[in-house]
N, C-alpha and C. Protein backbone atom coordinates (compact mmCIF):
# COMPACT_ATOMS: atom_id res chain seq x y z
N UNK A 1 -26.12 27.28 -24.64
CA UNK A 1 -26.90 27.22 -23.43
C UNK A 1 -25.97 26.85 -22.27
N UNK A 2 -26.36 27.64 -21.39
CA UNK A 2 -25.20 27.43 -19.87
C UNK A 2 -25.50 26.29 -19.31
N UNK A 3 -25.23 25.51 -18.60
CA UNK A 3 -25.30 24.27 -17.68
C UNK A 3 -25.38 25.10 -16.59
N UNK A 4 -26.34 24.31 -15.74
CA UNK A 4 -26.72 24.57 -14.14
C UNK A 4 -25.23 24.16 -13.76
N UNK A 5 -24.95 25.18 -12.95
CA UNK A 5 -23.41 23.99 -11.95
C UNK A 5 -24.30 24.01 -10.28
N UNK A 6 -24.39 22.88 -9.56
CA UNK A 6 -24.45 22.73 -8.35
C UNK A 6 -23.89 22.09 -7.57
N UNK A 7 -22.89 22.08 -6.71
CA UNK A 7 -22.39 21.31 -5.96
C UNK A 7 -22.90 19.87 -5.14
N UNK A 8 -21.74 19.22 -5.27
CA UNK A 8 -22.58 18.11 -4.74
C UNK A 8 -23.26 18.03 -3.64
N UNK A 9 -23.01 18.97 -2.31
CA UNK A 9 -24.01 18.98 -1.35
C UNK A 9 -25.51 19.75 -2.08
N UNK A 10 -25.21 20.62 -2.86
CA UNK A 10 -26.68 21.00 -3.18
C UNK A 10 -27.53 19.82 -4.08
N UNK A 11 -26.83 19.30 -4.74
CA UNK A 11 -27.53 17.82 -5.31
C UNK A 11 -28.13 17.10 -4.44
N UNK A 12 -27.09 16.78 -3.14
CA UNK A 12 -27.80 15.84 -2.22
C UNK A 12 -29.22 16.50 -1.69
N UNK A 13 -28.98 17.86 -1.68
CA UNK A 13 -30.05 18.65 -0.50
C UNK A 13 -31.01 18.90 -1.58
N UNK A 14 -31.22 18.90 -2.45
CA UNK A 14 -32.31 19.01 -3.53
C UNK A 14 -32.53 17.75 -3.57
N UNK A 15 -31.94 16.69 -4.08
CA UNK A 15 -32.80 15.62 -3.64
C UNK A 15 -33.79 14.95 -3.05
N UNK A 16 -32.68 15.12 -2.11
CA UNK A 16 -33.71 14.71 -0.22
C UNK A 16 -34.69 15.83 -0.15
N UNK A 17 -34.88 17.04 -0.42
CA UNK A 17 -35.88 17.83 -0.26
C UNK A 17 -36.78 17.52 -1.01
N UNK A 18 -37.06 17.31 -2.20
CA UNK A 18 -37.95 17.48 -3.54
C UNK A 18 -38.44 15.84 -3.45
N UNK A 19 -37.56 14.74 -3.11
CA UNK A 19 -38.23 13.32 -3.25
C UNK A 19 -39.69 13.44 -2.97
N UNK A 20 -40.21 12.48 -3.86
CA UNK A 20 -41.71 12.37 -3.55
C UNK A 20 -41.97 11.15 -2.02
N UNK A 21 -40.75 10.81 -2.28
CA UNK A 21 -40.84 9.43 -1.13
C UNK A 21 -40.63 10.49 0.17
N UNK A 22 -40.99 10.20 1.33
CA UNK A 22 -40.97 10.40 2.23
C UNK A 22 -39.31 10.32 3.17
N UNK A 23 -38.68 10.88 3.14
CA UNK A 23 -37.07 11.00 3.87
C UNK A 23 -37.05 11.50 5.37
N UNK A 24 -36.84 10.38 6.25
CA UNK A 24 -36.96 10.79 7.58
C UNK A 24 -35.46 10.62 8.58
N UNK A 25 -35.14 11.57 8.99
CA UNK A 25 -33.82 10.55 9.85
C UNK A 25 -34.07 11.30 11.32
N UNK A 26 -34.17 10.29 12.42
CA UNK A 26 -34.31 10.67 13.81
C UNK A 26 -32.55 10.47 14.56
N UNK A 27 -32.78 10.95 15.16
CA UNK A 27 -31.20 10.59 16.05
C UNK A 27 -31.57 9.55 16.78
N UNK A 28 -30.16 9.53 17.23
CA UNK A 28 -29.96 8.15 18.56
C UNK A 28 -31.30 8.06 19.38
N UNK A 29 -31.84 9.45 20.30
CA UNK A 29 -32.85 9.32 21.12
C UNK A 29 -34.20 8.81 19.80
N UNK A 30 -34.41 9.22 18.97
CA UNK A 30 -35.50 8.79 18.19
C UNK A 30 -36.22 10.18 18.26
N UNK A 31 -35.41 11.22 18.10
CA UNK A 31 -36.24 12.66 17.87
C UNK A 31 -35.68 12.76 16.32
N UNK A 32 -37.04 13.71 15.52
CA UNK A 32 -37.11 13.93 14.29
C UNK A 32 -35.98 14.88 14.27
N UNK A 33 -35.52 14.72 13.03
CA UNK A 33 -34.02 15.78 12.68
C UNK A 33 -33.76 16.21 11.32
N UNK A 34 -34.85 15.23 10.74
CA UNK A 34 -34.74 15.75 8.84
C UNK A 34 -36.30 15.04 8.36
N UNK A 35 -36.90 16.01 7.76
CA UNK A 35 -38.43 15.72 7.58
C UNK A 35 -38.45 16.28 5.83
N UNK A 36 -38.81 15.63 5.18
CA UNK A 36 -38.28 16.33 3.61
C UNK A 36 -39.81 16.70 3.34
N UNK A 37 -39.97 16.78 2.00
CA UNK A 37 -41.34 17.34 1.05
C UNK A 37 -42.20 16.31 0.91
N UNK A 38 -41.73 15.03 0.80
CA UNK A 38 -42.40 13.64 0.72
C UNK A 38 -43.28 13.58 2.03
N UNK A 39 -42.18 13.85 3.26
CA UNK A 39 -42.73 13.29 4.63
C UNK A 39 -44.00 14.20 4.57
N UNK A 40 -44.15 15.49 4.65
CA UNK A 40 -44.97 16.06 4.90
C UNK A 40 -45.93 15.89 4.16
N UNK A 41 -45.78 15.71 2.73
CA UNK A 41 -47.41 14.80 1.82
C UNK A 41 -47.78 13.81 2.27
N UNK A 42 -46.75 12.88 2.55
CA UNK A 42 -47.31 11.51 2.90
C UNK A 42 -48.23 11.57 4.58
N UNK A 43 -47.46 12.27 5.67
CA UNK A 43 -48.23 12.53 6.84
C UNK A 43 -48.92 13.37 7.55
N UNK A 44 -48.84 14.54 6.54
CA UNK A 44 -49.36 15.53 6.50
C UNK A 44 -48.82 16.94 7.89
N UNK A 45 -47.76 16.29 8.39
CA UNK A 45 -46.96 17.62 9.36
C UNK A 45 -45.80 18.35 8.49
N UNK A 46 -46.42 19.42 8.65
CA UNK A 46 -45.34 20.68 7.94
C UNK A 46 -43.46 20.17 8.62
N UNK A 47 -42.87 20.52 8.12
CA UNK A 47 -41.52 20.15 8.83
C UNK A 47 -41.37 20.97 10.04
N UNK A 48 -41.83 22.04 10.26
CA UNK A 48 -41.93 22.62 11.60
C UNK A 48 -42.17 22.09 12.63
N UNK A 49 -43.50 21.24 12.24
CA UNK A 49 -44.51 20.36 12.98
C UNK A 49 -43.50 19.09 13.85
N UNK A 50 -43.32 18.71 12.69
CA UNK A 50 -42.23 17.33 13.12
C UNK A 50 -41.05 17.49 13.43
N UNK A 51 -40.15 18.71 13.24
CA UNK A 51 -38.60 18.37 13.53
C UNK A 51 -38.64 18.45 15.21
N UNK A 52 -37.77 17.65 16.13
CA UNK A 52 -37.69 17.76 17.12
C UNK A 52 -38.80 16.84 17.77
N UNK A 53 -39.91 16.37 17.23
CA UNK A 53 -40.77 15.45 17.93
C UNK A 53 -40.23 14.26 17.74
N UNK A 54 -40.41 13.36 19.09
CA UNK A 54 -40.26 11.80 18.66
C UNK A 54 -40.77 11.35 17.48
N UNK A 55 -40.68 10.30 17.28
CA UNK A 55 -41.34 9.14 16.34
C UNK A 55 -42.19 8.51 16.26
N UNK A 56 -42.83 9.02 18.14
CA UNK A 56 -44.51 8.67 18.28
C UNK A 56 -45.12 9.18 17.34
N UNK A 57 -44.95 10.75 16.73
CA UNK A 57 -45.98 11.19 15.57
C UNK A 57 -46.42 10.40 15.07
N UNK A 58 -45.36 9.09 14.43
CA UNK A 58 -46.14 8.93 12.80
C UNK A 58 -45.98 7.40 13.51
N UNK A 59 -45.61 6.94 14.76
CA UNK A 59 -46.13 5.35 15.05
C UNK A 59 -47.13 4.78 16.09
N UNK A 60 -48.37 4.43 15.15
CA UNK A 60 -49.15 4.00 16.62
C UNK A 60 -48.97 3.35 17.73
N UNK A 61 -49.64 3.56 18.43
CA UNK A 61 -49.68 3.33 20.11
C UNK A 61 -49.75 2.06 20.04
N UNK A 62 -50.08 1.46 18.94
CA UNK A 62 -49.74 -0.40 19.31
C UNK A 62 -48.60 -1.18 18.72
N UNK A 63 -47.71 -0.29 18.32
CA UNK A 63 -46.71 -0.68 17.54
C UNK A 63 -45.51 0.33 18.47
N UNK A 64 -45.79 0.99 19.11
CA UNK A 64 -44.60 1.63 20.26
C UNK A 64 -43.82 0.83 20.54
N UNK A 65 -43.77 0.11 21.94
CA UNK A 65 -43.21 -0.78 22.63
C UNK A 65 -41.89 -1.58 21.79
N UNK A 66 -42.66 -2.39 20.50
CA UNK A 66 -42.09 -2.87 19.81
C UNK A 66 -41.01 -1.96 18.70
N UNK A 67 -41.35 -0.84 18.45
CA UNK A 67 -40.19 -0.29 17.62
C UNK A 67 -39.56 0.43 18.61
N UNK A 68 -39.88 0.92 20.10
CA UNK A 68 -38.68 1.55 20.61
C UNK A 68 -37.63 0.33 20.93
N UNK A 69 -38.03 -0.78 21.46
CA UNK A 69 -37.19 -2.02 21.74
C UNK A 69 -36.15 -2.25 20.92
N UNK A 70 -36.68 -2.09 19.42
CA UNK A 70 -35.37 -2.35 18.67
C UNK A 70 -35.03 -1.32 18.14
N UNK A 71 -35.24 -0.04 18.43
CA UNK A 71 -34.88 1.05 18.00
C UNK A 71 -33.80 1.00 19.43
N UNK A 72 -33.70 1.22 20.05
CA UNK A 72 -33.06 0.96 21.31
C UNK A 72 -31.90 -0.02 21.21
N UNK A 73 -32.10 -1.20 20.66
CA UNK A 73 -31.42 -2.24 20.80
C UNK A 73 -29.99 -1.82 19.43
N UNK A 74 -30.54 -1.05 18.43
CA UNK A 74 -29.52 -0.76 17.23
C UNK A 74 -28.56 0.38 17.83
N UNK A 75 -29.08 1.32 18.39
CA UNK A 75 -28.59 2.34 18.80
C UNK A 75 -26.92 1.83 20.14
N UNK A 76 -28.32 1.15 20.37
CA UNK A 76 -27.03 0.26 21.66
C UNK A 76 -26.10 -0.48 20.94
N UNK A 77 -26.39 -1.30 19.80
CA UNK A 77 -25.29 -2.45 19.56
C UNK A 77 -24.43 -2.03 17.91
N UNK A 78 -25.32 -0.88 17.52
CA UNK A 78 -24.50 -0.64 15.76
C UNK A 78 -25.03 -1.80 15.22
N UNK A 79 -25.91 -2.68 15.57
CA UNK A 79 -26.79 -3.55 14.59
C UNK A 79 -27.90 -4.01 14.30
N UNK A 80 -28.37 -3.49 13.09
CA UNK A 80 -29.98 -4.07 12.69
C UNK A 80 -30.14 -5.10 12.09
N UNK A 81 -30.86 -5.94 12.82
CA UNK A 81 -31.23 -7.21 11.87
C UNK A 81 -31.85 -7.16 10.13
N UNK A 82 -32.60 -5.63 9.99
CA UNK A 82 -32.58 -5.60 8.44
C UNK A 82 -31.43 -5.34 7.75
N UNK A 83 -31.40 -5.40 6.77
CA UNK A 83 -30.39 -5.40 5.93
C UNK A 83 -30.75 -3.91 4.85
N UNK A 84 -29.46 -3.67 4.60
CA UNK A 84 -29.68 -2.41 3.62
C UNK A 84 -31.18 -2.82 2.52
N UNK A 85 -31.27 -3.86 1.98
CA UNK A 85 -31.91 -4.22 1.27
C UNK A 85 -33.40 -4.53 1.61
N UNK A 86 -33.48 -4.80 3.07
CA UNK A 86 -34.84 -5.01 3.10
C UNK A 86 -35.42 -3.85 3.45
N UNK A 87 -36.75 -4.36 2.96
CA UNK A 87 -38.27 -3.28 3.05
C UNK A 87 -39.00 -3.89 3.79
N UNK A 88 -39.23 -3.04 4.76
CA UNK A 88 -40.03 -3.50 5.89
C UNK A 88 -41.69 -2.79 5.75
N UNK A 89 -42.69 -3.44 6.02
CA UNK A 89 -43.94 -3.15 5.82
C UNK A 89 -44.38 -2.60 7.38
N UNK A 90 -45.19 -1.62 7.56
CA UNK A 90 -45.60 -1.31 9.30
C UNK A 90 -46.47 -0.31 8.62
N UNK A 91 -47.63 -0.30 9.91
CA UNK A 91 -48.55 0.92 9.67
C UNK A 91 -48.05 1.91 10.22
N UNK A 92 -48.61 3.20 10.12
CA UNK A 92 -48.04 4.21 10.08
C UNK A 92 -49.20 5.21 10.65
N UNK A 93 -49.11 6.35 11.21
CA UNK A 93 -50.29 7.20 11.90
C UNK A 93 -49.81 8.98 10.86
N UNK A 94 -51.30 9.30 10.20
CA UNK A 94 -50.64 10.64 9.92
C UNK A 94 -51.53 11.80 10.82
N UNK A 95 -51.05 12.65 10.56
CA UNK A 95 -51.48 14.14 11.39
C UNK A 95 -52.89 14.00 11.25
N UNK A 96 -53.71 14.07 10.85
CA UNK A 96 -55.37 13.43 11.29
C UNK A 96 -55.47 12.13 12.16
N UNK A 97 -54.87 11.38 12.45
CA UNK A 97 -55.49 10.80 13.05
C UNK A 97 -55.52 9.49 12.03
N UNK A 98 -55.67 9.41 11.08
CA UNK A 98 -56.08 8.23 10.06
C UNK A 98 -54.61 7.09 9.79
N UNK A 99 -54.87 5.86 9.80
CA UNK A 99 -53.87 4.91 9.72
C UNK A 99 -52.93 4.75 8.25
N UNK A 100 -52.05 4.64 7.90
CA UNK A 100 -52.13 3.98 6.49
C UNK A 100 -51.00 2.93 6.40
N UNK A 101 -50.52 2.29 5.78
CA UNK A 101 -49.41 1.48 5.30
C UNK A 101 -48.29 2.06 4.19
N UNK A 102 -47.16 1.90 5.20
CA UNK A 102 -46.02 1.86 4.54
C UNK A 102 -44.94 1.32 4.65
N UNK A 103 -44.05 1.12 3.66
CA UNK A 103 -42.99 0.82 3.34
C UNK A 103 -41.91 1.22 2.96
N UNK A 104 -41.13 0.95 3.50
CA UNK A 104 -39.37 1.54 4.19
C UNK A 104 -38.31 0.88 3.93
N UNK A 105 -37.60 2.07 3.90
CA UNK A 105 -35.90 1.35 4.02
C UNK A 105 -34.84 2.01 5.30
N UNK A 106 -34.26 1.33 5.74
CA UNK A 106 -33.17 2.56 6.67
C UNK A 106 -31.93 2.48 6.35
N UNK A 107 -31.14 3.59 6.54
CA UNK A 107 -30.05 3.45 6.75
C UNK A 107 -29.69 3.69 7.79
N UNK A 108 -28.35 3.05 8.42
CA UNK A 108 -27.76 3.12 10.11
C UNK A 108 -26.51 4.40 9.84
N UNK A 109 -27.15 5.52 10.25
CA UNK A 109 -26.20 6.31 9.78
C UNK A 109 -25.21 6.94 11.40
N UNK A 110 -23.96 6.21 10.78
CA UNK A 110 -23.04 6.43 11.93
C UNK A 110 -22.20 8.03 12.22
N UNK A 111 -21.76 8.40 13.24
CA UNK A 111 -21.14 9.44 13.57
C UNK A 111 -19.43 9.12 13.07
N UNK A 112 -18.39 10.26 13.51
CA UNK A 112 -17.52 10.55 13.08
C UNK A 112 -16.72 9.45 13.75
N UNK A 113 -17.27 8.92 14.89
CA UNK A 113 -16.75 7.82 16.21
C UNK A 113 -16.86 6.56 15.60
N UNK A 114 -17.63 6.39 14.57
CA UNK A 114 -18.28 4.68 14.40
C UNK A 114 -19.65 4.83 14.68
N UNK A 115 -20.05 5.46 16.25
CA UNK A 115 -20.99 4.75 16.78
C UNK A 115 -22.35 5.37 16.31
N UNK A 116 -23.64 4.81 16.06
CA UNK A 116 -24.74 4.85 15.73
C UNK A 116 -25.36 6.33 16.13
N UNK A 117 -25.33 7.25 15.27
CA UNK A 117 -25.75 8.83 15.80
C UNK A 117 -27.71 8.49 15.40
N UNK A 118 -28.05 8.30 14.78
CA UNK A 118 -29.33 7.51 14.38
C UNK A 118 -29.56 7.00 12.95
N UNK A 119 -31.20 7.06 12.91
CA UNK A 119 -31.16 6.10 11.56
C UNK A 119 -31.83 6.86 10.27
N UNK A 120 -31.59 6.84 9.20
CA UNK A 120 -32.39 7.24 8.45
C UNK A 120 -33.75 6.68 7.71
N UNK A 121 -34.76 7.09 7.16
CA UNK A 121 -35.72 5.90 6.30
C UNK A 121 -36.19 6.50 5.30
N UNK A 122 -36.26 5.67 4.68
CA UNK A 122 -36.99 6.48 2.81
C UNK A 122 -38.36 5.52 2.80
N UNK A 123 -39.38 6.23 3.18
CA UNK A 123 -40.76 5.65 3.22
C UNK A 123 -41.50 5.92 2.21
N UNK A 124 -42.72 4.83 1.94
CA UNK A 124 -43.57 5.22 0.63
C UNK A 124 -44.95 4.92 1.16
N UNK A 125 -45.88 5.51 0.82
CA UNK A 125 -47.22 5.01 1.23
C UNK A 125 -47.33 4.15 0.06
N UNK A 126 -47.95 2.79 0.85
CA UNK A 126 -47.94 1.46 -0.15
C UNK A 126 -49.85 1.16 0.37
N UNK A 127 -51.16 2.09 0.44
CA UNK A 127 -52.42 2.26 1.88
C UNK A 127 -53.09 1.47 0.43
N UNK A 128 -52.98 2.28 -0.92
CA UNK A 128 -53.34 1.81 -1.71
C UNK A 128 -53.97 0.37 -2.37
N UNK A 129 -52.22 0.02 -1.99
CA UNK A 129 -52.01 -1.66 -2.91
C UNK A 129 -52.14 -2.68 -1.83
N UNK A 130 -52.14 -2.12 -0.63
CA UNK A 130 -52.37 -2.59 0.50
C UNK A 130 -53.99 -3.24 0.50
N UNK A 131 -54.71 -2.14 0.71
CA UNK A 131 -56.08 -2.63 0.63
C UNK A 131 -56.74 -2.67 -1.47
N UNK A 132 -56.34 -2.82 -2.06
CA UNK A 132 -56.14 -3.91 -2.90
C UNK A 132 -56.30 -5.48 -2.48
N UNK A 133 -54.71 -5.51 -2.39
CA UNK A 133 -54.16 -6.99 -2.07
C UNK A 133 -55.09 -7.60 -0.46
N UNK A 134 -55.75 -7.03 0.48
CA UNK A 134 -56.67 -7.27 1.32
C UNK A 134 -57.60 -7.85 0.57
N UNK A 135 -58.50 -7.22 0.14
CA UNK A 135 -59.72 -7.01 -1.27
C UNK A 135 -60.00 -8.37 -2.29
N UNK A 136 -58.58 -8.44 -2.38
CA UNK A 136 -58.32 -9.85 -3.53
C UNK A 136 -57.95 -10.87 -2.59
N UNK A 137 -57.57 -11.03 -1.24
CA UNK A 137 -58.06 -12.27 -0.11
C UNK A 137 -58.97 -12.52 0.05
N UNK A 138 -59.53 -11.41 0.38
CA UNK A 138 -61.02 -12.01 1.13
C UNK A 138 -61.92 -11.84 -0.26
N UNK A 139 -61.72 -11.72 -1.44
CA UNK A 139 -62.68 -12.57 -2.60
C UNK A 139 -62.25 -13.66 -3.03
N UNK A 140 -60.69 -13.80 -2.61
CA UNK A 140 -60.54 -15.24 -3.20
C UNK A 140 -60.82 -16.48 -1.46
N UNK A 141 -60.96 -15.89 -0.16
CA UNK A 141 -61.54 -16.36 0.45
C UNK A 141 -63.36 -17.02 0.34
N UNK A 142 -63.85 -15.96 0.05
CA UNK A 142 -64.84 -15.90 -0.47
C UNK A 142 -65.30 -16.73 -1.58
N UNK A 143 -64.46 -16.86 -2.73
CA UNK A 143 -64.58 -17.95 -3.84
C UNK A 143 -64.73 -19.73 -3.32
N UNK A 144 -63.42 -19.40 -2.54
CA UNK A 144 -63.28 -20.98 -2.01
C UNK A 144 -64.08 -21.47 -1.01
N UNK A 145 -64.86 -20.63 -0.03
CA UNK A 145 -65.92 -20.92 0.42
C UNK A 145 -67.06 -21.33 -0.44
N UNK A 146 -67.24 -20.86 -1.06
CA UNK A 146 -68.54 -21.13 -2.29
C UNK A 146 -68.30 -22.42 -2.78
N UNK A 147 -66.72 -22.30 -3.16
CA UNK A 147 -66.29 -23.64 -4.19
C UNK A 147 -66.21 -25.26 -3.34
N UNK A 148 -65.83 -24.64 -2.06
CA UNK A 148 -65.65 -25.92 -0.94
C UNK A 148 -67.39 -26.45 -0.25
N UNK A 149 -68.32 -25.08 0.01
CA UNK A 149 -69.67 -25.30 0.47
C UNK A 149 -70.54 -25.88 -0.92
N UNK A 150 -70.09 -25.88 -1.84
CA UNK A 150 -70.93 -26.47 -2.44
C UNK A 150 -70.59 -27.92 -3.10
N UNK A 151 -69.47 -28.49 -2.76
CA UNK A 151 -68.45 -29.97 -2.92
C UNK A 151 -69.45 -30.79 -1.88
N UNK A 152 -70.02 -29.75 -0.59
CA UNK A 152 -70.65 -30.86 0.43
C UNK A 152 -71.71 -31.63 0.26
């Protein structure tokens, strides 16, 4: 039986295409520039849809301000206060209109200069375990009300 041979750029590009996770990388300005198979399940814009649009697509209007600031601020300085390692939690807006929660990673992916060409992120819809873990507060809120109103 023959072995597939594929080069390592086609490894990478099958990868990033086929991930179920969501693979996004915007440039310096914060325009879309790589939208994979994930992004488009998870937010529902065809890659047509999204390449070339800001990052307003998929961030609500109350969370703007605050991610262009430090989207702005990395671009300017080559530094993010997350770390390769952290996962950052933020809601997220998809092509209907409907909210959900997810969770991310970036990478600061630099140009041939050093300097910050933009960033990449490998996102997951976490809308699920999210309202779960809501669900199991406010019943264990709920418990201890009972347990504390009836001590009186």
């Amino acid at each position: 039986m023959k072995k597939a041979s594929l080069t390592e750029e086609e490894i990478h590009r099958r990868i990033v295409s086929d991930a179920p996770d969501a693979i996004v990388f915007a440039d310096a300005e914060g325009r879309i520039r790589l939208w994979n198979a994930g992004a488009e399940s998870i937010f529902g814009y065809a890659a047509n849809e999204a390449l070339g649009q800001s990052l307003d697509l998929i961030v609500p209007e109350k969370q703007r301000a605050q991610h262009w600031d430090g989207y702005r601020r990395v671009m300017a300085t080559g530094v993010s206060r997350y770390g390769a390692r952290d996962r950052l939690s933020v809601p997220a807006l998809r092509k209907d209109g409907s909210r959900l929660s997810i969770e991310f990673t970036i990478v600061l992916v630099r140009g041939g200069d050093g300097r910050p060409a933009g960033i990449a992120a490998i996102l997951r819809d976490v809308s699920e375990s999210w309202n779960r873990e809501r669900a199991l507060q406010a019943r264990m809120r709920e418990l201890e009300a009972k347990r504390t109103g009836s001590k009186s």
